[in-house]
N, C-alpha and C. Protein backbone atom coordinates (compact mmCIF):
# COMPACT_ATOMS: atom_id res chain seq x y z
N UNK A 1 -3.43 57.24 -1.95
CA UNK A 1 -2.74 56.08 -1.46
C UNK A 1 -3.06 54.86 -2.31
N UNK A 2 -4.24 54.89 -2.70
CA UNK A 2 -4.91 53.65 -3.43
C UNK A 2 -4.06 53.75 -4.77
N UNK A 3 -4.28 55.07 -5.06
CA UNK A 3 -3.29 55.04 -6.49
C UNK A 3 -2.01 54.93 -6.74
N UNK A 4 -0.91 54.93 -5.50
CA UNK A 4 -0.03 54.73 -5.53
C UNK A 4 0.14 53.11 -5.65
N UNK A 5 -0.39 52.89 -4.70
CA UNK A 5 -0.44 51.72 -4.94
C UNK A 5 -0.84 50.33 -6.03
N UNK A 6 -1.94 51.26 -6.88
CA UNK A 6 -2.11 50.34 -8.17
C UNK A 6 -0.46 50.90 -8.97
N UNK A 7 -0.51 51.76 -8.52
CA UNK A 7 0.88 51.92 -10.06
C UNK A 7 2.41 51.32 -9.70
N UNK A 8 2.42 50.88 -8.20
CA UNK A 8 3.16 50.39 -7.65
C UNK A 8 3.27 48.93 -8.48
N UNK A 9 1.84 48.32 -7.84
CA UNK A 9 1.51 46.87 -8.35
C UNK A 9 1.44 47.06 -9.96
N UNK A 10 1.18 48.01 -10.96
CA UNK A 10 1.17 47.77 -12.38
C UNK A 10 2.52 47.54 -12.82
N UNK A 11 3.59 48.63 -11.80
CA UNK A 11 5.27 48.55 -12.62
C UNK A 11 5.92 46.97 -12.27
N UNK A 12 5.41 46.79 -11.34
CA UNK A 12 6.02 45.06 -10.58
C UNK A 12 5.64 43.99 -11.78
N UNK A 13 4.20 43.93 -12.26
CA UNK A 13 3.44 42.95 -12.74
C UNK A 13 4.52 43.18 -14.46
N UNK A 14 4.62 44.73 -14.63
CA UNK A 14 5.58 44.83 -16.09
C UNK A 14 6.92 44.45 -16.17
N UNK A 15 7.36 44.29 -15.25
CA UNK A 15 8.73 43.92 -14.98
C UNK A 15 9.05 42.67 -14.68
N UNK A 16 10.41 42.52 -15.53
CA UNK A 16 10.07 40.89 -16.15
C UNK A 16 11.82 40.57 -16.24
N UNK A 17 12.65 41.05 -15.40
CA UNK A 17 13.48 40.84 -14.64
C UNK A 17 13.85 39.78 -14.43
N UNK A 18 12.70 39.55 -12.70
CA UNK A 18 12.74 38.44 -11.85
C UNK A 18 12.05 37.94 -12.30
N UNK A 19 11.59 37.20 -13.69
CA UNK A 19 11.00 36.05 -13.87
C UNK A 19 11.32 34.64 -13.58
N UNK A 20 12.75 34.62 -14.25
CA UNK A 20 13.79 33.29 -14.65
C UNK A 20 13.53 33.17 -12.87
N UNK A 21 14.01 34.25 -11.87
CA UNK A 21 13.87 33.67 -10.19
C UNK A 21 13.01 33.23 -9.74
N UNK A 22 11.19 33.88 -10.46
CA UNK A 22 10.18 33.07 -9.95
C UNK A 22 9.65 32.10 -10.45
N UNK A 23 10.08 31.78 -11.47
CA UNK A 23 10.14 30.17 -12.21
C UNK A 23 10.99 29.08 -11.32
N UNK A 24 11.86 29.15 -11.56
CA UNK A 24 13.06 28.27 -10.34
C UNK A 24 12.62 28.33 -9.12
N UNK A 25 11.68 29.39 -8.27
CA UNK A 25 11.58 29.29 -7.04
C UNK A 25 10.16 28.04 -7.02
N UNK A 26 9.29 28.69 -8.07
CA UNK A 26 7.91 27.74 -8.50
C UNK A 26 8.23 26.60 -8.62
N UNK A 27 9.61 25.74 -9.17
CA UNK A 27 9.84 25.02 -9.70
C UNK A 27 10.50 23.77 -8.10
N UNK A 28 11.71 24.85 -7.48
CA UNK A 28 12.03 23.80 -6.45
C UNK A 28 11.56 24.27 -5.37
N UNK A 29 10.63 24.85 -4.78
CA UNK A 29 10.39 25.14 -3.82
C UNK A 29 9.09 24.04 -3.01
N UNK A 30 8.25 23.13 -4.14
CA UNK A 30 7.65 22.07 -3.56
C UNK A 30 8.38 20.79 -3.15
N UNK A 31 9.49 20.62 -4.23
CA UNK A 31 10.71 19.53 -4.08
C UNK A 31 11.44 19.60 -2.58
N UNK A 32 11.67 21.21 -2.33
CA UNK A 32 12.25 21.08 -1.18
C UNK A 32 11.39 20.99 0.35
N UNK A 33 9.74 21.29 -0.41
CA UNK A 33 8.99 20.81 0.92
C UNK A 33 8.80 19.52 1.36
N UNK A 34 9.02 18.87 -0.09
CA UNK A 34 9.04 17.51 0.20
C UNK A 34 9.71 16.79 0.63
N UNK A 35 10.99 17.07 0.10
CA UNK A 35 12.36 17.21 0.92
C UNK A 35 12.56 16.93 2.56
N UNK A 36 11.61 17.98 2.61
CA UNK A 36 11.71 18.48 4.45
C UNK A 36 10.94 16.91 4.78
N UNK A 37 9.35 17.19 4.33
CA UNK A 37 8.43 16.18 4.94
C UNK A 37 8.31 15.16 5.01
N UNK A 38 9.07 14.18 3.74
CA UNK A 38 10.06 13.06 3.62
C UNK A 38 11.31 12.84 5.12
N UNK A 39 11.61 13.76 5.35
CA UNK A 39 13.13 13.11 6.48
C UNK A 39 12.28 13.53 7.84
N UNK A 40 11.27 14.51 8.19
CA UNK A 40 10.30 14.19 8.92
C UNK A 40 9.78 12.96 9.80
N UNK A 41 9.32 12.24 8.33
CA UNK A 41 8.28 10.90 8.61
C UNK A 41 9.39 9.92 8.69
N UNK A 42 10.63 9.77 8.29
CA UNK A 42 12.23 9.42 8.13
C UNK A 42 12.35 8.89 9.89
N UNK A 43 12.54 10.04 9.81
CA UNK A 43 13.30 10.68 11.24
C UNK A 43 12.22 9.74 12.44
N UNK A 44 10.87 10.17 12.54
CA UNK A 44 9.88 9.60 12.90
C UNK A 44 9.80 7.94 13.39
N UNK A 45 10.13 7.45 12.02
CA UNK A 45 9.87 5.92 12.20
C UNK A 45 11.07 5.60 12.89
N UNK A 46 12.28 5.91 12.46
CA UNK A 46 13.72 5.46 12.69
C UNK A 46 13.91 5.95 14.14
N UNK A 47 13.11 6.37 15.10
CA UNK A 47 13.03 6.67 16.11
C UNK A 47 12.45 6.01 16.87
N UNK A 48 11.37 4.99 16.37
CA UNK A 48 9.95 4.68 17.01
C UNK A 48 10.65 3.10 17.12
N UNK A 49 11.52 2.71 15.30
CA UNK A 49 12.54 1.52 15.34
C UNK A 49 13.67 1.35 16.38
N UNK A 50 13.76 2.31 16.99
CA UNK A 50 15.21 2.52 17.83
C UNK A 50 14.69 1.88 19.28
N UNK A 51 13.21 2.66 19.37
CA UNK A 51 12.67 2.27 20.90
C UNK A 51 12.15 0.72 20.73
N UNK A 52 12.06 0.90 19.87
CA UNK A 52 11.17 -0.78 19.63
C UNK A 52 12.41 -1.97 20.12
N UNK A 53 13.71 -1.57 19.35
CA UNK A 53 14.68 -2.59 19.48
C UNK A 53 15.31 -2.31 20.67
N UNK A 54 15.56 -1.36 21.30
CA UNK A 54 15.85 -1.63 23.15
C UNK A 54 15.17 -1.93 23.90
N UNK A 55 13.74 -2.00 23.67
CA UNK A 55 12.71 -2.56 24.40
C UNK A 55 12.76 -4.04 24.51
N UNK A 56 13.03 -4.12 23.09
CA UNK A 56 13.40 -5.84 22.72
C UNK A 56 14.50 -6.28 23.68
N UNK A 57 15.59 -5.66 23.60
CA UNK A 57 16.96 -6.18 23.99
C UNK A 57 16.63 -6.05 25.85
N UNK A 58 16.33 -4.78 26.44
CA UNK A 58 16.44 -5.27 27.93
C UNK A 58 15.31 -5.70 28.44
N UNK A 59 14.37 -6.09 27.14
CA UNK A 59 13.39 -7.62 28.08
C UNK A 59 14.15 -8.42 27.78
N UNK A 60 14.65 -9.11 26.51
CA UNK A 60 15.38 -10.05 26.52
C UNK A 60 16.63 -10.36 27.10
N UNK A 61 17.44 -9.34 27.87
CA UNK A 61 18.13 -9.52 28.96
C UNK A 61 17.46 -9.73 30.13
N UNK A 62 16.44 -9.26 30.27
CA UNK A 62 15.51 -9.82 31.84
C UNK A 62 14.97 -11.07 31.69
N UNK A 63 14.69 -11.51 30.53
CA UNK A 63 14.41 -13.13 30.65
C UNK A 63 15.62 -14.04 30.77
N UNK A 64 16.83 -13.67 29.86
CA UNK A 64 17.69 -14.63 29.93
C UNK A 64 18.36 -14.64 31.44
N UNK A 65 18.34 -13.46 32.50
CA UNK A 65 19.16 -13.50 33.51
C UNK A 65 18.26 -14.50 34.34
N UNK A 66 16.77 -14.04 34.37
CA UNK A 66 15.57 -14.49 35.63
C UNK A 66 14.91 -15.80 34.92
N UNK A 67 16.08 -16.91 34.70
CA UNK A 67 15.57 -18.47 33.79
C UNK A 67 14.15 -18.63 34.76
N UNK A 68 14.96 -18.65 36.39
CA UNK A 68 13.83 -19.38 37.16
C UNK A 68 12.10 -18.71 37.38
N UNK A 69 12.09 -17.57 37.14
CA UNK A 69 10.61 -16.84 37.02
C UNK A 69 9.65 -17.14 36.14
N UNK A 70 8.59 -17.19 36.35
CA UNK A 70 7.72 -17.29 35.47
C UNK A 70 6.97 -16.41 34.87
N UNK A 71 7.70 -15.96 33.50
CA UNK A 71 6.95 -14.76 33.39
C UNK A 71 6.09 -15.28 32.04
N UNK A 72 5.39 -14.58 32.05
CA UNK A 72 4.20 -14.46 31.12
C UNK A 72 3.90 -13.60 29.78
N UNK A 73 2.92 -14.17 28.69
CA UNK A 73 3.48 -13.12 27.67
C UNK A 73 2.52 -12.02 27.73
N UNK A 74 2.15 -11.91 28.58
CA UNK A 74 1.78 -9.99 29.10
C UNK A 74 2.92 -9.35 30.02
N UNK A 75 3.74 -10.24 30.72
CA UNK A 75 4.42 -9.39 31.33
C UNK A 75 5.81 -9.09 30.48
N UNK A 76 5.71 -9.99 29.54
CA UNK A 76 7.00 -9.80 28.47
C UNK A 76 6.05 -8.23 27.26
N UNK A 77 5.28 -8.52 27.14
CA UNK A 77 4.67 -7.33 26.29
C UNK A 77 4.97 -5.91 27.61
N UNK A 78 4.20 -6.33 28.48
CA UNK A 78 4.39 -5.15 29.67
C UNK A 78 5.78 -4.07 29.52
N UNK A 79 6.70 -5.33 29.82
CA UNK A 79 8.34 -4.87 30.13
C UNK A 79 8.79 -4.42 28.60
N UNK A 80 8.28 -4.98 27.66
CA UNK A 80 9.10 -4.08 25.92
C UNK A 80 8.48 -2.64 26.20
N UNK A 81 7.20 -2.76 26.51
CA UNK A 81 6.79 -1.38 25.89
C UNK A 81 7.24 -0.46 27.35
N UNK A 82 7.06 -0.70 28.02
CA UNK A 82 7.95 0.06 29.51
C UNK A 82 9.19 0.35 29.04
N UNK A 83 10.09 -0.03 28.55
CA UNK A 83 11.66 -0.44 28.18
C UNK A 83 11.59 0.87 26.65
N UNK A 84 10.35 0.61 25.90
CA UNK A 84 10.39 1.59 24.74
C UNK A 84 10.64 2.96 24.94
N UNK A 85 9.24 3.05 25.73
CA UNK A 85 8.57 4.29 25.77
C UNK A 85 8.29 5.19 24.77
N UNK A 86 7.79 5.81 24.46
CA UNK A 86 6.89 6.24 23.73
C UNK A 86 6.48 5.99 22.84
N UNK A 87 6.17 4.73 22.80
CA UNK A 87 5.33 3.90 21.73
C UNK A 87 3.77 3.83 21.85
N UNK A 88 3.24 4.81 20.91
CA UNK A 88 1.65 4.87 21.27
C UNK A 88 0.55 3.57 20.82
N UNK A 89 -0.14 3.50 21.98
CA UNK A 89 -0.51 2.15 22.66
C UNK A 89 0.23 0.82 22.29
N UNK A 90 1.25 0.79 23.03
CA UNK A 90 2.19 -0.16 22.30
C UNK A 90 1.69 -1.70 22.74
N UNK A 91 1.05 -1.54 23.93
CA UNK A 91 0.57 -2.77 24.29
C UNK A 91 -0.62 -3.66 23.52
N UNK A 92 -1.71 -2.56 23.21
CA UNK A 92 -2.58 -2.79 21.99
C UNK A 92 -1.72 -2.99 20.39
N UNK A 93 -1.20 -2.56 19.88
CA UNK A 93 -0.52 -2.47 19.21
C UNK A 93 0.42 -3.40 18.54
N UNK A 94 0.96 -4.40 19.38
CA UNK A 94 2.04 -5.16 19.44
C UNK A 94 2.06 -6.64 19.42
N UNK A 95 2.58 -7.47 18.97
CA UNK A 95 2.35 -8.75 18.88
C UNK A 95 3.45 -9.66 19.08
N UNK A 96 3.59 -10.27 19.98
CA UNK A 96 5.33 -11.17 20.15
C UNK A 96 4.85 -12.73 19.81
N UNK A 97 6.15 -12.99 19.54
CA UNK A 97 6.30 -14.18 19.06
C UNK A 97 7.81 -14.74 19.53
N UNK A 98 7.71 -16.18 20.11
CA UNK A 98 9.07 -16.53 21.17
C UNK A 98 9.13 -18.12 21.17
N UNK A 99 10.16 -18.64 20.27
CA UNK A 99 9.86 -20.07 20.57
C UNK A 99 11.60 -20.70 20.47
N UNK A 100 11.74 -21.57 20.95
CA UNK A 100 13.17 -22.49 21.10
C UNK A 100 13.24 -22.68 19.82
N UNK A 101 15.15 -22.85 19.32
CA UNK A 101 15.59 -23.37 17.65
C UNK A 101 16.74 -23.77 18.38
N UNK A 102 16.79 -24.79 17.43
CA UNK A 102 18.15 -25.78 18.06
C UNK A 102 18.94 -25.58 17.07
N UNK A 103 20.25 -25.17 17.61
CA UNK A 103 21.14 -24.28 16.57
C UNK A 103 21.88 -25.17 15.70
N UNK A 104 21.55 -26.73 15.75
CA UNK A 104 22.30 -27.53 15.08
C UNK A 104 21.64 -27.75 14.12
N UNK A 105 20.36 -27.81 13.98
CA UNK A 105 19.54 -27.40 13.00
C UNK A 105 18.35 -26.14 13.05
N UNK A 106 18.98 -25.04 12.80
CA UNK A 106 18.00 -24.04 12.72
C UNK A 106 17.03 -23.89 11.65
N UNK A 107 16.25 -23.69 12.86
CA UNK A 107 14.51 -22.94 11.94
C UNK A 107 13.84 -21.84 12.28
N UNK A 108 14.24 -21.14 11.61
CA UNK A 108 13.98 -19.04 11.66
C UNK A 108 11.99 -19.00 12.23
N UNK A 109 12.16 -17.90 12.42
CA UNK A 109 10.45 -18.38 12.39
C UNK A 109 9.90 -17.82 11.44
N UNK A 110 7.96 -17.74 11.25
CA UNK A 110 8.15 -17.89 10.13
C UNK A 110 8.33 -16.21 8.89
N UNK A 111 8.85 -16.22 8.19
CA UNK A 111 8.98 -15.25 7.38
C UNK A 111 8.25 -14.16 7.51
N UNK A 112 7.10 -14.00 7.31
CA UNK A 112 6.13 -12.93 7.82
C UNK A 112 5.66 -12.67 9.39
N UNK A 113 5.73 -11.91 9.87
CA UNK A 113 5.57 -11.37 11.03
C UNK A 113 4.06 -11.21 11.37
N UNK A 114 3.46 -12.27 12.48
CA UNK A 114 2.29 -11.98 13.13
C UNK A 114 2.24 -10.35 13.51
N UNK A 115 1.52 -9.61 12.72
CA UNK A 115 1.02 -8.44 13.49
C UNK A 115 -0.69 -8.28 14.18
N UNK A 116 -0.47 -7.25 14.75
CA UNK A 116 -1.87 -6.95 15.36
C UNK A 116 -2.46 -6.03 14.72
N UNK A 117 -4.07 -6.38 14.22
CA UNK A 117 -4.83 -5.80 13.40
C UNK A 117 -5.86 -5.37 14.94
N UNK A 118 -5.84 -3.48 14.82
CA UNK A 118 -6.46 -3.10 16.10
C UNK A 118 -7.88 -3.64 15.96
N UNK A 119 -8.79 -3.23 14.67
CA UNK A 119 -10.33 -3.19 14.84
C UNK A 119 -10.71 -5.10 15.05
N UNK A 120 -9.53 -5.67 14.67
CA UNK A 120 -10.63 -7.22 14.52
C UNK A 120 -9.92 -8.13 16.15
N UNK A 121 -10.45 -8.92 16.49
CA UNK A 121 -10.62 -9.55 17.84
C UNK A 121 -9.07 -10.37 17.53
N UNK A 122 -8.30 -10.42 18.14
CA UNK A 122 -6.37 -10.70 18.43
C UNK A 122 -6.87 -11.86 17.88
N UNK A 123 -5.80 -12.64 17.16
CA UNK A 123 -5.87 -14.04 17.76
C UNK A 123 -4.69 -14.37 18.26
N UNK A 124 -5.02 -16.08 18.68
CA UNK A 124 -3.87 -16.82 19.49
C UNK A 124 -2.44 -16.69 19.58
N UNK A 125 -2.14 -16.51 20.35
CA UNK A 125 -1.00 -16.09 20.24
C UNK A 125 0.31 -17.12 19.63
N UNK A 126 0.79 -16.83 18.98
CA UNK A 126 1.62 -17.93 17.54
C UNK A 126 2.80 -17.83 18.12
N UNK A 127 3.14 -19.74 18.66
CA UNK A 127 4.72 -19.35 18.27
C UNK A 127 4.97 -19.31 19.86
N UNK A 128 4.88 -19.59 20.93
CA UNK A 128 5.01 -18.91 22.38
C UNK A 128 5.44 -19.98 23.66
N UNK A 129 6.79 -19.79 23.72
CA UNK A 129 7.50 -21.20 24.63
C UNK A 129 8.43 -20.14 25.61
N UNK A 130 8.78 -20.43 26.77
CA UNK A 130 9.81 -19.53 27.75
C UNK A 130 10.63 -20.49 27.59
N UNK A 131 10.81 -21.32 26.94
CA UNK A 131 12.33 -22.27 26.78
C UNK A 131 12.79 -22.57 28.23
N UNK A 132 13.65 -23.57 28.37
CA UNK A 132 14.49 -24.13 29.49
C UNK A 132 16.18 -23.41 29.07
N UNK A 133 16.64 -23.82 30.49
CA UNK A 133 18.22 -23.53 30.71
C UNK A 133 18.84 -24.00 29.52
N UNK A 134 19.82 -23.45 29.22
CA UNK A 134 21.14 -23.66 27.77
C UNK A 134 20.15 -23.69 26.33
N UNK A 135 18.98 -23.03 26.13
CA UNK A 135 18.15 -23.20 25.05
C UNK A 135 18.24 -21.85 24.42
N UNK A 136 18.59 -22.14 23.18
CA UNK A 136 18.61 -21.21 22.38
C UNK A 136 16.86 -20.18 21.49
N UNK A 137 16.98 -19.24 21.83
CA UNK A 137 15.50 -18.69 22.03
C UNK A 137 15.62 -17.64 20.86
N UNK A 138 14.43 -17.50 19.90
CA UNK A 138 14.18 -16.56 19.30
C UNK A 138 12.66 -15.78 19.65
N UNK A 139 13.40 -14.39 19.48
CA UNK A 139 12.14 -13.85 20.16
C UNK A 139 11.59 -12.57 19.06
N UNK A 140 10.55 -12.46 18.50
CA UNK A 140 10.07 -10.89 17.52
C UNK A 140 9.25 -10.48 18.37
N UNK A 141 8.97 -8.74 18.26
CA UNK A 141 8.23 -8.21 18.25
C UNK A 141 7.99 -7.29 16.76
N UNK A 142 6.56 -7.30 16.76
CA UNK A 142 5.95 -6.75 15.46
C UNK A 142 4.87 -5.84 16.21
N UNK A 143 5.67 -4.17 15.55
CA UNK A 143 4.33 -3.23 16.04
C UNK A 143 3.72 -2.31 15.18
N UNK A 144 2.50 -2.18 15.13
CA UNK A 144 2.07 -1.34 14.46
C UNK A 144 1.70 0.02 14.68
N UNK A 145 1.98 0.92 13.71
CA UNK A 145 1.64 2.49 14.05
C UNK A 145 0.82 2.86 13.07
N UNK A 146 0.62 4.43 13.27
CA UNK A 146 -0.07 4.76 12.04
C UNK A 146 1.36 6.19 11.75
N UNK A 147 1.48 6.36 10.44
CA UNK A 147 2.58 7.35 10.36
C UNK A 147 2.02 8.48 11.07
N UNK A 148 3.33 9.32 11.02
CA UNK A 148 3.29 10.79 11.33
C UNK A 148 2.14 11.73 9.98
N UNK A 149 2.52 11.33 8.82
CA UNK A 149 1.28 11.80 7.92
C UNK A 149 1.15 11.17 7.25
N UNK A 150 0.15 10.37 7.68
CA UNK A 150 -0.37 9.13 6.97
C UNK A 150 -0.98 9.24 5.65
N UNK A 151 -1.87 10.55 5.30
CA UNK A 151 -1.94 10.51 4.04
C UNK A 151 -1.11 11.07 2.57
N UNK A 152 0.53 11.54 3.42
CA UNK A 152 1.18 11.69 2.52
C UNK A 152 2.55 11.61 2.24
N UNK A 153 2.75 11.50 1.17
CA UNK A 153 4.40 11.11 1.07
C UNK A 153 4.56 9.69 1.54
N UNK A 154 5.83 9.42 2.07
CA UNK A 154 6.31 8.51 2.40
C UNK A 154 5.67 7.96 3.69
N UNK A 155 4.76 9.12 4.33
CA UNK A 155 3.81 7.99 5.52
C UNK A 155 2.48 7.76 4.70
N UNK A 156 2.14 8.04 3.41
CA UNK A 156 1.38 7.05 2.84
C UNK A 156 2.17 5.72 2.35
N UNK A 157 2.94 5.43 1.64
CA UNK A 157 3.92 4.31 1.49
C UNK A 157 4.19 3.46 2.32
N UNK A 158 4.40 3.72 3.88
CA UNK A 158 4.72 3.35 5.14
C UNK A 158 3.46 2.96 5.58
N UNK A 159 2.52 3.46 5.26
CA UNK A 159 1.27 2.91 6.11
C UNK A 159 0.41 2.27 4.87
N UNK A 160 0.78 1.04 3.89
CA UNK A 160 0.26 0.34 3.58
C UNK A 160 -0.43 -1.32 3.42
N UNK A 161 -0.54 -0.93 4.81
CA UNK A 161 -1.10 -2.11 5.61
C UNK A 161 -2.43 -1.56 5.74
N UNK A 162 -3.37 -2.65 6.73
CA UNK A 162 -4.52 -2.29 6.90
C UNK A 162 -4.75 -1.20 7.77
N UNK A 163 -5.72 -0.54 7.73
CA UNK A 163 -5.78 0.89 8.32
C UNK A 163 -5.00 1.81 8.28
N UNK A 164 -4.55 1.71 7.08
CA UNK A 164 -3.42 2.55 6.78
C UNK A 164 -2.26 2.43 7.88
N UNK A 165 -1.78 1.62 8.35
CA UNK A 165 -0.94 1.48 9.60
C UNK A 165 -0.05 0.70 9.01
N UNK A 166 1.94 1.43 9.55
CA UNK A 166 2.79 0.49 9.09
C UNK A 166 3.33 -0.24 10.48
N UNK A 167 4.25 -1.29 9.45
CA UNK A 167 4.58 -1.83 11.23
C UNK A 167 6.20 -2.00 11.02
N UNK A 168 6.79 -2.40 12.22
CA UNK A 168 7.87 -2.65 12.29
C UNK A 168 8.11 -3.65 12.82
N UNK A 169 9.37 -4.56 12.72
CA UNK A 169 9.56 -5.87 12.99
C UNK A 169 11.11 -5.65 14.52
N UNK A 170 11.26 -6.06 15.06
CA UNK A 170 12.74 -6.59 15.87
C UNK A 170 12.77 -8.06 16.12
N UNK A 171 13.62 -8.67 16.21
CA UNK A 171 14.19 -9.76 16.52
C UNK A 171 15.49 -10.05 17.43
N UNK A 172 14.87 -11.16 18.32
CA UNK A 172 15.88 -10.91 18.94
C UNK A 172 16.51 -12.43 19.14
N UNK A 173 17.70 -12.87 19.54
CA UNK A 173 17.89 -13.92 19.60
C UNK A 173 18.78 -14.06 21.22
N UNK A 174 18.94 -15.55 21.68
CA UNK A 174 18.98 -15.42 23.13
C UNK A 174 19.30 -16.97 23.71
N UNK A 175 20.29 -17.42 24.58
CA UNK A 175 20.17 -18.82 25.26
C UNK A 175 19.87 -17.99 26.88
N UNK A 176 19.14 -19.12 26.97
CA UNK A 176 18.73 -19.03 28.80
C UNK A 176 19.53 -19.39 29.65
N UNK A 177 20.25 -18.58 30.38
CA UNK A 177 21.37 -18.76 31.67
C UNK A 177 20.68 -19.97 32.24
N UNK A 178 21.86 -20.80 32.84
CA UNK A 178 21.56 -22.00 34.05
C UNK A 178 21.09 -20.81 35.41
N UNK A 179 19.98 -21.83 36.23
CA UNK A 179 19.59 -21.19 36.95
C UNK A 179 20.43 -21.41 38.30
């Protein structure tokens, strides 16, 4: 049996056939893993972006309807990540920013997005007004993750922020119903 088998494996190893096929297979067969593991980490974020921005939109429909409540910016963090769902620790994670622009002269806020760095102590929260009736309101959330494979491919690219963690931005914009 043993010997069949070396002479099995000697005629395979002489035969030179299927070379040109196992060159081309050697050749795209990592391209197409990458392929895969690329629309993966793709797929991943553009999913995590999807929950992030409806989270955004029906808090920011619950503030603009409820002018007269007083809500708070934990209970506005509370209600995005409730509204997300499955955003891992989105509450740790997450950082809002919400202040009045008067549309006759607008002022965006500012260009870079306050995020939350998990290991170092939050700071103050930047940027943070519940605006009055007929006021035009801009509101971000900025969250951070760590990719699906953070040390490779495109969730290394994606996670080049600190701790290897990328983030994502939404914005939302908004006037406050009369109460």
């Amino acid at each position: 049996m043993i010997t069949r088998l070396k002479n099995r494996l000697k005629r395979f190893r002489s035969e030179e056939e299927g070379g040109v096929y196992t060159l081309e297979f050697a050749v795209m067969m990592p391209v197409l893993c990458m392929t895969l593991i690329y629309g993966v980490e793709l797929t991943t974020h553009a999913n995590r972006q999807f929950q992030l921005e409806r989270g955004l939109e029906v808090t920011t429909r619950i503030i603009r309807l409820n002018t007269g409540q007083n809500l708070t910016h934990a209970d506005l963090k509370q209600s995005i990540c409730d509204n997300a769902g499955g955003l891992d620790n989105c509450e740790d994670n997450m950082r809002l920013e919400m202040m009045p622009t008067n549309p006759r002269e607008f002022a965006s806020l500012p260009a870079s997005p306050d995020c939350t760095n998990s290991p170092l102590p939050v700071t103050p929260v930047r940027g943070w007004s519940l605006g009055q009736q007929h006021e035009l309101m801009l509101m971000r959330a900025c969250y951070q993750y760590e990719p699906f494979m953070s040390g490779f491919g495109l969730g290394k690219l994606i996670g080049n922020g600190e701790n290897g963690k990328g983030s994502m931005v939404a914005m939302s914009a908004f006037v406050q119903e009369p109460r």
